[in-house]
N, C-alpha and C. Protein backbone atom coordinates (compact mmCIF):
# COMPACT_ATOMS: atom_id res chain seq x y z
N UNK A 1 91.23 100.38 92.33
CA UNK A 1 91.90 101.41 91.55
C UNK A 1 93.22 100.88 91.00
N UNK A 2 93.59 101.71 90.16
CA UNK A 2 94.68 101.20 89.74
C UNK A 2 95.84 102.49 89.16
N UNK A 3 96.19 103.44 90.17
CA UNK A 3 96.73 104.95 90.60
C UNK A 3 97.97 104.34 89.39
N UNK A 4 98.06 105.11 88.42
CA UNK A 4 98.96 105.20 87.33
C UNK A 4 100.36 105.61 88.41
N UNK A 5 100.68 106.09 89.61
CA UNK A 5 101.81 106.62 90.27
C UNK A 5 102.12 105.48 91.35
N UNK A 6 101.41 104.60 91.45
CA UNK A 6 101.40 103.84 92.47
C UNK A 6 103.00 103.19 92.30
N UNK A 7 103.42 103.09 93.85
CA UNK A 7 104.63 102.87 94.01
C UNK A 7 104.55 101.67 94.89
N UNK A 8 103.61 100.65 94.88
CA UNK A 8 103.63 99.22 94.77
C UNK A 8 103.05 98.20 93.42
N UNK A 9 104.13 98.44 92.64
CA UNK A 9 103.27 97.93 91.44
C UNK A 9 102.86 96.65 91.40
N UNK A 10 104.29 96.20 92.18
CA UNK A 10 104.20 94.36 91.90
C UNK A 10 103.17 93.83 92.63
N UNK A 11 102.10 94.46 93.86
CA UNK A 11 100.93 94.24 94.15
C UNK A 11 99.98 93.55 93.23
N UNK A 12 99.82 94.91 91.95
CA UNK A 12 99.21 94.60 90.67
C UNK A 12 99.51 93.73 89.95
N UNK A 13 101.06 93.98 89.16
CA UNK A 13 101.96 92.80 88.65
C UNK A 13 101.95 91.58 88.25
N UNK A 14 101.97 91.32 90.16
CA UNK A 14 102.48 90.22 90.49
C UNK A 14 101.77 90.03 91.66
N UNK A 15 100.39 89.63 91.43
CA UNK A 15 99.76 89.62 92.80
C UNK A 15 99.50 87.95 92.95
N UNK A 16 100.11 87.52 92.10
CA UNK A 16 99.65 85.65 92.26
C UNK A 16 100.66 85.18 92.93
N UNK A 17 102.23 85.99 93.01
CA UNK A 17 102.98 86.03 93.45
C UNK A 17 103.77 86.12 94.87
N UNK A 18 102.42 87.31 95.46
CA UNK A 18 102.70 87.36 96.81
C UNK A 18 102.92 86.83 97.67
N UNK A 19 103.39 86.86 98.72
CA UNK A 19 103.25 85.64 99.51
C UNK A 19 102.09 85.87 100.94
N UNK A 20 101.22 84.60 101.21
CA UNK A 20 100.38 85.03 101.64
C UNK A 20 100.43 84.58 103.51
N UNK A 21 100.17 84.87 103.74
CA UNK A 21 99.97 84.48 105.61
C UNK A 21 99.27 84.20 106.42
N UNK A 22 99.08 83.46 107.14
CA UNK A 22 97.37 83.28 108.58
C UNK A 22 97.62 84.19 109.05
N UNK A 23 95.98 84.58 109.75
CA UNK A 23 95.93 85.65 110.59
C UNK A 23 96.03 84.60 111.76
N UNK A 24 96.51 83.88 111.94
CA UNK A 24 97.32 83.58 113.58
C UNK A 24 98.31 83.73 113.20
N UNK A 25 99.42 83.55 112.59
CA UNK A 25 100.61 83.54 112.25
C UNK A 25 100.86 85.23 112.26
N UNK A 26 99.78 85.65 111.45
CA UNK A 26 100.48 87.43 111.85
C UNK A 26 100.15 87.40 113.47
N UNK A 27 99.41 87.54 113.87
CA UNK A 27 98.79 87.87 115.32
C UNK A 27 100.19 86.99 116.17
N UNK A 28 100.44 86.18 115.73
CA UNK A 28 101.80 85.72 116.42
C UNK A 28 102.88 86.30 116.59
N UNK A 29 103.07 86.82 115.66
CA UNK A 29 104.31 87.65 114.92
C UNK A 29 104.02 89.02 115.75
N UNK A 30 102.85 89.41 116.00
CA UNK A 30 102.24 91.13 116.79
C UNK A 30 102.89 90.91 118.03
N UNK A 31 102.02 89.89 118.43
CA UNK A 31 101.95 89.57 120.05
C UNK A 31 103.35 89.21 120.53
N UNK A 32 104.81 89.06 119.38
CA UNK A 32 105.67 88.36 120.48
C UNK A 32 106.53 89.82 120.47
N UNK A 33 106.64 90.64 119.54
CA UNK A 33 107.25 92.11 119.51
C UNK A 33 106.58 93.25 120.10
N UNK A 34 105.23 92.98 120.49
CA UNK A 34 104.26 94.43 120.42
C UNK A 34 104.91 95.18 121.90
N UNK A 35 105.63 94.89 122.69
CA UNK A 35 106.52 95.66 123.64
C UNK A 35 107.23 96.48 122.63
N UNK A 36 107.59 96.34 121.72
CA UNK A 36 108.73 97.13 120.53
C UNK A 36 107.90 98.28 119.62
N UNK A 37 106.54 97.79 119.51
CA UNK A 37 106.18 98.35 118.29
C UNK A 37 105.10 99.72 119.24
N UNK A 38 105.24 100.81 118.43
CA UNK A 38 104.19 101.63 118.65
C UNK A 38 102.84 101.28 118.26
N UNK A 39 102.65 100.59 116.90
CA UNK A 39 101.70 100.71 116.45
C UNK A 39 101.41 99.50 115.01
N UNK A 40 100.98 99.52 114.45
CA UNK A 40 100.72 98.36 113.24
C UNK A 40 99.75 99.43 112.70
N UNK A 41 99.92 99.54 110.94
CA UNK A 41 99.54 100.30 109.86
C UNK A 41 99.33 98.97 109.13
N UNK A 42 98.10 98.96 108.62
CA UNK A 42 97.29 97.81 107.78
C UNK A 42 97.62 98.91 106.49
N UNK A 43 98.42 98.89 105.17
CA UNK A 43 98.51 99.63 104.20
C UNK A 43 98.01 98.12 103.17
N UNK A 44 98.31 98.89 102.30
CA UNK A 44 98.39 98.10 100.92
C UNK A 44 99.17 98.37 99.62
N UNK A 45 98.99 98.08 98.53
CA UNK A 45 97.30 98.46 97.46
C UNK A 45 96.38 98.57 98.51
N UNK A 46 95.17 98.36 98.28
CA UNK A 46 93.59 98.73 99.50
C UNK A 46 93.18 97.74 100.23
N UNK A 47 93.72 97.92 101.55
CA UNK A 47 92.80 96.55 102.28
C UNK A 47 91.59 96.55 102.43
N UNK A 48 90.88 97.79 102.11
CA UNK A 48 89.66 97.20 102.07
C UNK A 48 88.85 96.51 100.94
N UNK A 49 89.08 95.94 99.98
CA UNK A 49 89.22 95.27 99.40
C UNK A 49 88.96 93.89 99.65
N UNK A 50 90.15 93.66 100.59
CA UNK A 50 89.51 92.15 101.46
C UNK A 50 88.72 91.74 101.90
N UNK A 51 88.04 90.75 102.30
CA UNK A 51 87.33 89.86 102.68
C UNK A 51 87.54 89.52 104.42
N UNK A 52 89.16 89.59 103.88
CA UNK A 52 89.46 89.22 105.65
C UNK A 52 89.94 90.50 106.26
N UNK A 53 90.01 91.25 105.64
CA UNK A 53 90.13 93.14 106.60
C UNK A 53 89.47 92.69 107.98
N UNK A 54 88.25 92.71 108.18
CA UNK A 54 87.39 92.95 109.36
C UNK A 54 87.55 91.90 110.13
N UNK A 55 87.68 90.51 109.88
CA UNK A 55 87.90 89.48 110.64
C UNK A 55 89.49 89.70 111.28
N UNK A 56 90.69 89.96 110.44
CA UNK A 56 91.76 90.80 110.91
C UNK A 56 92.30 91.55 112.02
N UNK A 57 91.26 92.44 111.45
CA UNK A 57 91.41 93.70 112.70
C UNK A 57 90.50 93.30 113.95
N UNK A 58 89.95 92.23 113.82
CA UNK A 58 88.78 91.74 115.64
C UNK A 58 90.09 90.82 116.20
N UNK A 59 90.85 90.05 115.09
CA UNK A 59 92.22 89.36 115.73
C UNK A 59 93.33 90.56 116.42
N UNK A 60 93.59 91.33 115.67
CA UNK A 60 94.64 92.14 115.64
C UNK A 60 93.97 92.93 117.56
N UNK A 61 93.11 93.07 117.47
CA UNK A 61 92.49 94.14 118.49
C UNK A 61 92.74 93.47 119.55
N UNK A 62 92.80 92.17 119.47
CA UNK A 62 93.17 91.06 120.92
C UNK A 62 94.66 91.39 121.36
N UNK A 63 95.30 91.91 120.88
CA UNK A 63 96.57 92.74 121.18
C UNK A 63 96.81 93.12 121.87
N UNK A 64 95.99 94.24 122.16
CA UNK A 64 95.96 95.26 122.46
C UNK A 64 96.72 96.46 121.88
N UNK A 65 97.17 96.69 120.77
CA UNK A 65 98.17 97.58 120.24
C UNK A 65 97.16 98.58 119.22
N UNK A 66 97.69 99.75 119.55
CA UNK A 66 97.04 100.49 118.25
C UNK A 66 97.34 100.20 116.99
N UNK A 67 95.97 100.58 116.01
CA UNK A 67 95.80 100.33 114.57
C UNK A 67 95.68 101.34 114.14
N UNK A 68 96.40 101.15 112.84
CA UNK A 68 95.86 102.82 111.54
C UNK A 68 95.93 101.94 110.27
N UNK A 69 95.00 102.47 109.48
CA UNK A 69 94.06 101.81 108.65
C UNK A 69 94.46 103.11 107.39
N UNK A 70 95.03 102.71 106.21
CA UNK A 70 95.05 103.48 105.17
C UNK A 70 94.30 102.93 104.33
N UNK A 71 93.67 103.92 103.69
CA UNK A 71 92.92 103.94 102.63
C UNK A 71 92.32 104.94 101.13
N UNK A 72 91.99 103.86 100.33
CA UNK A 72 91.60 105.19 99.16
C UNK A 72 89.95 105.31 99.35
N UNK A 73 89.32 104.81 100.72
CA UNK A 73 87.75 105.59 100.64
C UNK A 73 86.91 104.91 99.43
N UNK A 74 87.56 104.04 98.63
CA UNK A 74 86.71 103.20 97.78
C UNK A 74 85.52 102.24 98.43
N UNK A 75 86.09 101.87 99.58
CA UNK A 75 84.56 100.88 100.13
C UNK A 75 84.20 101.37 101.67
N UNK A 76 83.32 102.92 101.29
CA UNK A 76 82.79 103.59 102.47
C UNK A 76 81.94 102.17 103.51
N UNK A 77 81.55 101.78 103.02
CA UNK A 77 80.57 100.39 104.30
C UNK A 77 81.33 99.79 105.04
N UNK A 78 83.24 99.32 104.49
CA UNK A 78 84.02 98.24 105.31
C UNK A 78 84.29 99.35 106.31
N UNK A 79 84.45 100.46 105.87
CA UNK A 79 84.68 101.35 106.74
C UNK A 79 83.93 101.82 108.25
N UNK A 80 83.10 101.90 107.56
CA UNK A 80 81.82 102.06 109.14
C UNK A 80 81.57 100.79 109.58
N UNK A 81 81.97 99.55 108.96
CA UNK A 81 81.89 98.65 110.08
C UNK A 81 82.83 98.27 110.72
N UNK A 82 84.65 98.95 110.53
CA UNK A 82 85.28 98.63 111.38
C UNK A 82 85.05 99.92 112.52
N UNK A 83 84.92 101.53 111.89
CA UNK A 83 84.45 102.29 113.02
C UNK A 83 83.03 101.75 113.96
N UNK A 84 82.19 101.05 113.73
CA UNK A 84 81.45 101.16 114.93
C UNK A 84 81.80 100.01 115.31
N UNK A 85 82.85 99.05 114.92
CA UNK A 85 83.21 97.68 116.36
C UNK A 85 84.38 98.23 116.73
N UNK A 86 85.11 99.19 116.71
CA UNK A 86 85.90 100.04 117.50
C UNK A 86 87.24 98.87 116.71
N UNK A 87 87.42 99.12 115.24
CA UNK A 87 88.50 98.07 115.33
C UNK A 87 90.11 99.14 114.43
N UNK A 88 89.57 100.22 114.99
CA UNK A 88 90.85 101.22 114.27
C UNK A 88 91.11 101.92 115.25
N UNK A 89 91.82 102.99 115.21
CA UNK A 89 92.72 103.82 116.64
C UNK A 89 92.68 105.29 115.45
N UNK A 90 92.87 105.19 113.92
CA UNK A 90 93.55 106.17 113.19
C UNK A 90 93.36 106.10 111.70
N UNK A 91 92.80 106.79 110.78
CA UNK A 91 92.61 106.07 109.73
C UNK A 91 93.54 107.73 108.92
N UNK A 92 94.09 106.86 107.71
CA UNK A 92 94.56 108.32 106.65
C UNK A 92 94.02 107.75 105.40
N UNK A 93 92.88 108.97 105.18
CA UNK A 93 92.53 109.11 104.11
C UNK A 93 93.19 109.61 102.34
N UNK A 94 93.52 108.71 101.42
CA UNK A 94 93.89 109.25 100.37
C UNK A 94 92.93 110.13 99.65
N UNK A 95 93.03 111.02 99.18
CA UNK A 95 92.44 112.37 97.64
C UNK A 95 93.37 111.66 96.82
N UNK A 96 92.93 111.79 95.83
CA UNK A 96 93.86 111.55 94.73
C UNK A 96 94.37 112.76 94.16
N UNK A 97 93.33 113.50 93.68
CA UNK A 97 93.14 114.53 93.01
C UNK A 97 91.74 114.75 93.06
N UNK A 98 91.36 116.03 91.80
CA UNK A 98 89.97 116.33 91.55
C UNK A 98 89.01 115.33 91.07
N UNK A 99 87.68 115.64 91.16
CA UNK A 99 86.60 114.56 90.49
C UNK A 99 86.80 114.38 88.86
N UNK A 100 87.20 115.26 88.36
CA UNK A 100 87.18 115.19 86.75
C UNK A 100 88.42 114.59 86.58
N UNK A 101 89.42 114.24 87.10
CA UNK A 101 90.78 113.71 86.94
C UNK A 101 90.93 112.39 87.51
N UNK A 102 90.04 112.30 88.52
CA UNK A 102 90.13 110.97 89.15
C UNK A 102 90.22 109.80 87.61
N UNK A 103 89.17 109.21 87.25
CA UNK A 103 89.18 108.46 85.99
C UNK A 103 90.42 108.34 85.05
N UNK A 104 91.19 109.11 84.81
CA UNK A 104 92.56 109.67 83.86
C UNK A 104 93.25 108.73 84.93
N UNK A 105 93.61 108.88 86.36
CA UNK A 105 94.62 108.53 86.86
C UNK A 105 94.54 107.47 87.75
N UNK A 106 93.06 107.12 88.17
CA UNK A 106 93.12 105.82 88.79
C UNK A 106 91.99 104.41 88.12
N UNK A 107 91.89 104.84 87.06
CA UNK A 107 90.68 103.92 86.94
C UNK A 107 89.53 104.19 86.46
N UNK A 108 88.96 104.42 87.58
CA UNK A 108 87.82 104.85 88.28
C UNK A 108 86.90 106.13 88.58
N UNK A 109 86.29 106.60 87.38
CA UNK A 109 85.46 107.63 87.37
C UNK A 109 84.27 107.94 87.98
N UNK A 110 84.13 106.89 88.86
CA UNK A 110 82.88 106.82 89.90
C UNK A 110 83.91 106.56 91.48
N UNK A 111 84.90 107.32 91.33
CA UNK A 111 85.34 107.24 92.72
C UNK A 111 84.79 108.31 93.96
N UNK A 112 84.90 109.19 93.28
CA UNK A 112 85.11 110.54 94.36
C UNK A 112 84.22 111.03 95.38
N UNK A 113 82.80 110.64 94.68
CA UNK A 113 81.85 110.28 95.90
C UNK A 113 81.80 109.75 96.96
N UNK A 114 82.61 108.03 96.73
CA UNK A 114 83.06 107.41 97.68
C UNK A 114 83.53 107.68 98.65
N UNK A 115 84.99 107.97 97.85
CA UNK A 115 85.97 108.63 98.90
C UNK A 115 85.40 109.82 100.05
N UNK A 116 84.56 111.06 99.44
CA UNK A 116 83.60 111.83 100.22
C UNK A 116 83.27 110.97 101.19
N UNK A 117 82.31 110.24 101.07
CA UNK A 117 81.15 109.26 101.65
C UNK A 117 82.16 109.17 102.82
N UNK A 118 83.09 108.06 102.50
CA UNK A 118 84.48 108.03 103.65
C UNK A 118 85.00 109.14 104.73
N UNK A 119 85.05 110.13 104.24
CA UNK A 119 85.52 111.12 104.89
C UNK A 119 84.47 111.44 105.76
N UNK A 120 82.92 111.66 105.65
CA UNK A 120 82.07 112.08 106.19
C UNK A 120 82.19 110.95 107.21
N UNK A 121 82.00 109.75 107.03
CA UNK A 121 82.08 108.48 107.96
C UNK A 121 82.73 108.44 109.31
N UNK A 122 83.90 108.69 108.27
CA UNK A 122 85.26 108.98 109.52
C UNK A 122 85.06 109.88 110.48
N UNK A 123 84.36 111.19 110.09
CA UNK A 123 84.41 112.42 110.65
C UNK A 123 82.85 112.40 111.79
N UNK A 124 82.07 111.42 111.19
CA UNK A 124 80.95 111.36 112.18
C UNK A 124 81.40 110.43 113.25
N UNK A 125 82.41 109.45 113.07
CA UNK A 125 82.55 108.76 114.36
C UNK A 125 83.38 109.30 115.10
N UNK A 126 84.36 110.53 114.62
CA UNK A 126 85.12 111.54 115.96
C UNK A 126 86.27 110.51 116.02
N UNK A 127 86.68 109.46 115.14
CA UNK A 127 88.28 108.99 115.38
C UNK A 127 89.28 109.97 114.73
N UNK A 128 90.33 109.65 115.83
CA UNK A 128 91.61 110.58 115.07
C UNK A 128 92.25 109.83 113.38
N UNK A 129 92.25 111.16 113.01
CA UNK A 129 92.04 110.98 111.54
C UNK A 129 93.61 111.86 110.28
N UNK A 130 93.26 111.63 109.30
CA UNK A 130 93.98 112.73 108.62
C UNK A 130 94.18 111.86 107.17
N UNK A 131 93.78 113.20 106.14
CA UNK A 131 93.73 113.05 104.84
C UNK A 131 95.44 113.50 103.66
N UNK A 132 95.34 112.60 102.82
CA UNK A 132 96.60 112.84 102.15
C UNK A 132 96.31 113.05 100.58
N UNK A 133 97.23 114.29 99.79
CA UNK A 133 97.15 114.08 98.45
C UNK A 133 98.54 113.86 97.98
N UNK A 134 99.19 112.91 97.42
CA UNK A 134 100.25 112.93 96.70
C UNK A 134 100.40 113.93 95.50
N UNK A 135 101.26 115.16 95.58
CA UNK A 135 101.49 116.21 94.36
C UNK A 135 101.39 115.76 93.28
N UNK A 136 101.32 115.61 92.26
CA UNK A 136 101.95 114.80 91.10
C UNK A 136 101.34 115.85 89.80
N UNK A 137 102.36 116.17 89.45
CA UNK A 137 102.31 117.29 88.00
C UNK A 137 101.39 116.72 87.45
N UNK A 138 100.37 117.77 86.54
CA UNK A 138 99.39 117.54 85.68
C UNK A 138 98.04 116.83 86.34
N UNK A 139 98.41 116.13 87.73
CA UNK A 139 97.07 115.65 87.89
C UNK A 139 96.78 116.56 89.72
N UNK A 140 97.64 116.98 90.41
CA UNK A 140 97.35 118.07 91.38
C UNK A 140 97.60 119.07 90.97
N UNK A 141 96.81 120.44 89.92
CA UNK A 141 97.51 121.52 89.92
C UNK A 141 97.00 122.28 90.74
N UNK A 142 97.16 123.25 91.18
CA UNK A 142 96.49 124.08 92.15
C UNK A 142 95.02 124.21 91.54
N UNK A 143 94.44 124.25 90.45
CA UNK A 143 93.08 124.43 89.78
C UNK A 143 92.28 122.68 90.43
N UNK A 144 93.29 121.98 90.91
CA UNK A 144 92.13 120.52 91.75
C UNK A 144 92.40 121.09 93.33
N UNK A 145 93.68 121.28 93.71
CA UNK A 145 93.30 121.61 95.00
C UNK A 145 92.45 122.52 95.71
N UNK A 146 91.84 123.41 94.62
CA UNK A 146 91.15 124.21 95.23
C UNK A 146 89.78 123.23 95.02
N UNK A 147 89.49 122.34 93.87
CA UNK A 147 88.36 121.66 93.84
C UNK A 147 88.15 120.92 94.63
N UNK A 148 89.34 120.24 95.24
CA UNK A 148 89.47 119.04 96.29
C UNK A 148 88.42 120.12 97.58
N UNK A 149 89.62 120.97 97.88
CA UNK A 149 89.05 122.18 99.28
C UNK A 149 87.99 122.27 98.89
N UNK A 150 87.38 122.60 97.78
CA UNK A 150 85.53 122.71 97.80
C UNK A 150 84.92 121.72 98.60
N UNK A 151 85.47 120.31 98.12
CA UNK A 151 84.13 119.30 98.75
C UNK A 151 84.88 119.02 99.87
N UNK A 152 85.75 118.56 100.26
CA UNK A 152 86.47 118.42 101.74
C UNK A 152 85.77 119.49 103.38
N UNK A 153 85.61 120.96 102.67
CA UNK A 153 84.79 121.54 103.60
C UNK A 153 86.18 122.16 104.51
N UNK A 154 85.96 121.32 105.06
CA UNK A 154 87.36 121.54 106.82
C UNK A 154 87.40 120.02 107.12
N UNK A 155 88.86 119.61 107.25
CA UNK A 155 89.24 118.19 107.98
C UNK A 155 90.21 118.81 108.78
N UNK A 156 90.52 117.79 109.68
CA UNK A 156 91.42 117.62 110.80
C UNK A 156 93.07 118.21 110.65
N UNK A 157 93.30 116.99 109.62
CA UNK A 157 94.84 116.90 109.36
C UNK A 157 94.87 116.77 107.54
N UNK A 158 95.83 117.41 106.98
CA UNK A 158 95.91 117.37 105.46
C UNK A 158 97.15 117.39 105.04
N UNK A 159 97.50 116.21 104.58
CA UNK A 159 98.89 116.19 104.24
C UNK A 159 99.39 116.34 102.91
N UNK A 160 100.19 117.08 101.99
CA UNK A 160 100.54 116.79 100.90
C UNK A 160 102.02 116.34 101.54
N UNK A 161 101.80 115.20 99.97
CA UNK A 161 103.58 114.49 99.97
C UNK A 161 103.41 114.31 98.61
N UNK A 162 105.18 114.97 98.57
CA UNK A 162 105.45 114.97 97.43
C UNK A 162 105.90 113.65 96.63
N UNK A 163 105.56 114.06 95.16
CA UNK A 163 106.17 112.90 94.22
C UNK A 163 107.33 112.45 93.92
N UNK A 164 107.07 111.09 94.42
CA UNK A 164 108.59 110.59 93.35
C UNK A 164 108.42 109.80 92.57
N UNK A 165 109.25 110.25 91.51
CA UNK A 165 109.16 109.41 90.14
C UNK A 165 109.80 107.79 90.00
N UNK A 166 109.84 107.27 90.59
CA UNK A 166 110.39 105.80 90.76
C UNK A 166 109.90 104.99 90.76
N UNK A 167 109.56 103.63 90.21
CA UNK A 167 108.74 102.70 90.69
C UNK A 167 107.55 102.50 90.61
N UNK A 168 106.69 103.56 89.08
CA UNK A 168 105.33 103.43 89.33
C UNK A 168 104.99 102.56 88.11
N UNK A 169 103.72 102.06 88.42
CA UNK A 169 102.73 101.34 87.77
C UNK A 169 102.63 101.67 86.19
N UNK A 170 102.34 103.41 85.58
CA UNK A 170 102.75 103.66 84.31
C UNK A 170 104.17 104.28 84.77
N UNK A 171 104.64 103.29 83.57
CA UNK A 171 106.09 104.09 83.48
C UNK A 171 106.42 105.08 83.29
N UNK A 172 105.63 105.58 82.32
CA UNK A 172 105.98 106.93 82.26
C UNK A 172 106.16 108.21 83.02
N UNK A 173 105.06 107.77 84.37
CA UNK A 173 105.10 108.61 85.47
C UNK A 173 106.82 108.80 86.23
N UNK A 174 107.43 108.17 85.79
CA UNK A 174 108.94 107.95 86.26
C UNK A 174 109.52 109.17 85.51
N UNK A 175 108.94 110.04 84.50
CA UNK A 175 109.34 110.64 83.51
C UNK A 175 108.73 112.21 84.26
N UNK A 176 108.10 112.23 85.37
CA UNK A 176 107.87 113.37 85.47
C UNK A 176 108.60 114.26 86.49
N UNK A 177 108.56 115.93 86.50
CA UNK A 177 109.54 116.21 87.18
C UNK A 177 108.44 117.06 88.77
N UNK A 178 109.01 116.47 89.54
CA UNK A 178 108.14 116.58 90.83
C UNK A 178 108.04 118.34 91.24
N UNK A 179 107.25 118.44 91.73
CA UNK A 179 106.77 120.09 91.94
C UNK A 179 108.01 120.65 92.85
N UNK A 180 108.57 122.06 92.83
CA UNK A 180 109.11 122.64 93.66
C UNK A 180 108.49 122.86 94.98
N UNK A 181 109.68 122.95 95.79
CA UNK A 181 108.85 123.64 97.13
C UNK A 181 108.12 124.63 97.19
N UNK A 182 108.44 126.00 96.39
CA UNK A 182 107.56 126.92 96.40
C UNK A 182 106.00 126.65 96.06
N UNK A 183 105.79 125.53 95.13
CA UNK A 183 104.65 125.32 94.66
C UNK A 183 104.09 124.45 95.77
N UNK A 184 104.39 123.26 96.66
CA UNK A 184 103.94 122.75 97.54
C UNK A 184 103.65 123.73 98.86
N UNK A 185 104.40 124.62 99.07
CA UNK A 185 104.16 125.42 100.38
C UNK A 185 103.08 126.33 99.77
N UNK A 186 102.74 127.07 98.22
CA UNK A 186 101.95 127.51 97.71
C UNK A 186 100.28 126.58 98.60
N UNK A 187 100.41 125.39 98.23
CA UNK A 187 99.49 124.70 98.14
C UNK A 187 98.57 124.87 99.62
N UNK A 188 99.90 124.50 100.69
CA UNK A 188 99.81 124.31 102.02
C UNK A 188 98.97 125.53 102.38
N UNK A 189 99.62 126.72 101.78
CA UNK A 189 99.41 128.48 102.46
C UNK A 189 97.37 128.09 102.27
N UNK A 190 97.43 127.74 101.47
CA UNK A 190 96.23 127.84 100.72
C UNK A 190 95.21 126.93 101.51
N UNK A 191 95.52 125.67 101.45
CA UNK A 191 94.79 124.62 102.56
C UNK A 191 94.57 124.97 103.94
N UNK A 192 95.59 125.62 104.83
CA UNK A 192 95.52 125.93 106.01
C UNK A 192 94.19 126.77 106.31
N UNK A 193 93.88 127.47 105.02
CA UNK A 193 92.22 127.74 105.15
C UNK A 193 90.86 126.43 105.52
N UNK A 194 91.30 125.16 105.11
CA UNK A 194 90.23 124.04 105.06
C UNK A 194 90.72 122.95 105.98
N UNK A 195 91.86 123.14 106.83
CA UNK A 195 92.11 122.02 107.54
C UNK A 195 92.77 123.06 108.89
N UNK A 196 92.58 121.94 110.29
CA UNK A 196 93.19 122.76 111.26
C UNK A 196 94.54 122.22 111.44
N UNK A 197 95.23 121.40 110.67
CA UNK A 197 97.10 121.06 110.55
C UNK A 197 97.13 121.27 109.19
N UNK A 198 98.00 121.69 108.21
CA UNK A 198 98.30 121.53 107.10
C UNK A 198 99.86 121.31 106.79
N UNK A 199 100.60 119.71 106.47
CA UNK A 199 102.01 119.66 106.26
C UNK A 199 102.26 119.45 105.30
N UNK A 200 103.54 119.68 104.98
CA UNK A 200 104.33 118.75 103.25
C UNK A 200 105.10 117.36 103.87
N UNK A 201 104.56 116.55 103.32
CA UNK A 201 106.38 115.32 103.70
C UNK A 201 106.44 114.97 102.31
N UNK A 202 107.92 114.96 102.33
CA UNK A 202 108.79 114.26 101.46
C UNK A 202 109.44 115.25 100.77
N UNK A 203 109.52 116.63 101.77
CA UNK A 203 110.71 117.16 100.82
C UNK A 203 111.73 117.24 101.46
C-alpha cells in the first residue's frame, strides 16, 4: 500500500536509503536490554511484506520477550503462519477506511477482503488482539464507519486515533483539518455497539 497519510514516508522515499541490519545483530541488541524492555513491536511500512518477517520472529522468540506485530492485513497467509508457530503475543490490526475508499487512499482496491481475511485469522486463533482506524477527514466519515462496523461484526479492541497532518506521503494531506472531539467520541458512542473496548488516542 501506499496510505496517502502515511507518516513514514521516507520508508517509501527513501527506501534504498535505509539502513539495514542482521537478525543476529538485532537479536543481540534484544537479548542484552530485554530486562528493560516490556515488549518489542515489529511496525513498519508492512512487515509483512518481508521475506525475513517469519525467520525473524523464530529468532526474536529465542528471547523470550513478548511480540506485537502491526499490520495492514494485506498478506492474510504470513499471518497464519506466524499464528500457528506461536511467533506473536499481540497483533493490531489497521482499517483504513471503507471498501469503496480503500483504492482513493491506499493504492489498492483489492484490499479489504484481505484485511477481513486477517481479522477472521486472528480471531480464530484466540490471540490477544485489537483493531485501529486512523480518523482522517473525507476518507473516515461516519457513512464508512458504519460500513467498516458492517463487515467487522464484533472485535475485541477498536481503536480510533486521531489525525495529524504532518509528515505525510501526499502532501496535501498536511492541509487537512483533523476531526473534533465531538465527532471522534460520536464515532466511539457508536462502535461500542461492535467491539467489547472502544478508545480514542491522540487527542
Amino acid at each position: 500500500m501506499r496510505c496517502r497519510y502515511c507518516h513514514n514516508p521516507e520508508l517509501i522515499k527513501k527506501k534504498d536509503e535505509n539502513p539495514v541490519v542482521e537478525n543476529d545483530e538485532a537479536i543481540a541488541f534484544v537479548e542484552k536490554r530485554k530486562d528493560l524492555l516490556d515488549g518489542i513491536a515489529i511496525s513498519g511500512g508492512e512487515p509483512t511484506l518481508s521475506k525475513n518477517l517469519i525467520p525473524f520472529l523464530r529468532s526474536l522468540r529465542t528471547t523470550g520477550i513478548s511480540i506485537k506485530l502491526d499490520t495492514n492485513g494485506l498478506k492474510p497467509h504470513v499471518i497464519e503462519i506466524a499464528l500457528k508457530e506461536n511467533l506473536v503475543d499481540y497483533i493490531a490490526l489497521d482499517i483504513k477506511t471503507s471498501p469503496e475508499k480503500y483504492g482513493d487512499l491506499t493504492g489498492r482496491d483489492d484490499a479489504f477482503p484481505y484485511v477481513i481475511q486477517t481479522l477472521r485469522t486472528i480471531q480464530a486463533a484466540g490471540i490477544d488482539y485489537e483493531i485501529r482506524t486512523t480518523c482522517i477527514p473525507t476518507y473516515v466519515e461516519f457513512e464508512d464507519i458504519k460500513k467498516i462496523a458492517r463487515e467487522i461484526v464484533f472485535v475485541k479492541r477498536y481503536y480510533l486515533q486521531q489525525f495529524v497532518p504532518e509528515k505525510t506521503l501526499d502532501e496535501s494531506f498536511s492541509h487537512l483539518v483533523p476531526f473534533s472531539r465531538r465527532v471522534l467520541e460520536s464515532y466511539r458512542n457508536f462502535l461500542l455497539g461492535y467491539a467489547e473496548v472502544c478508545a480514542i488516542r491522540g487527542l
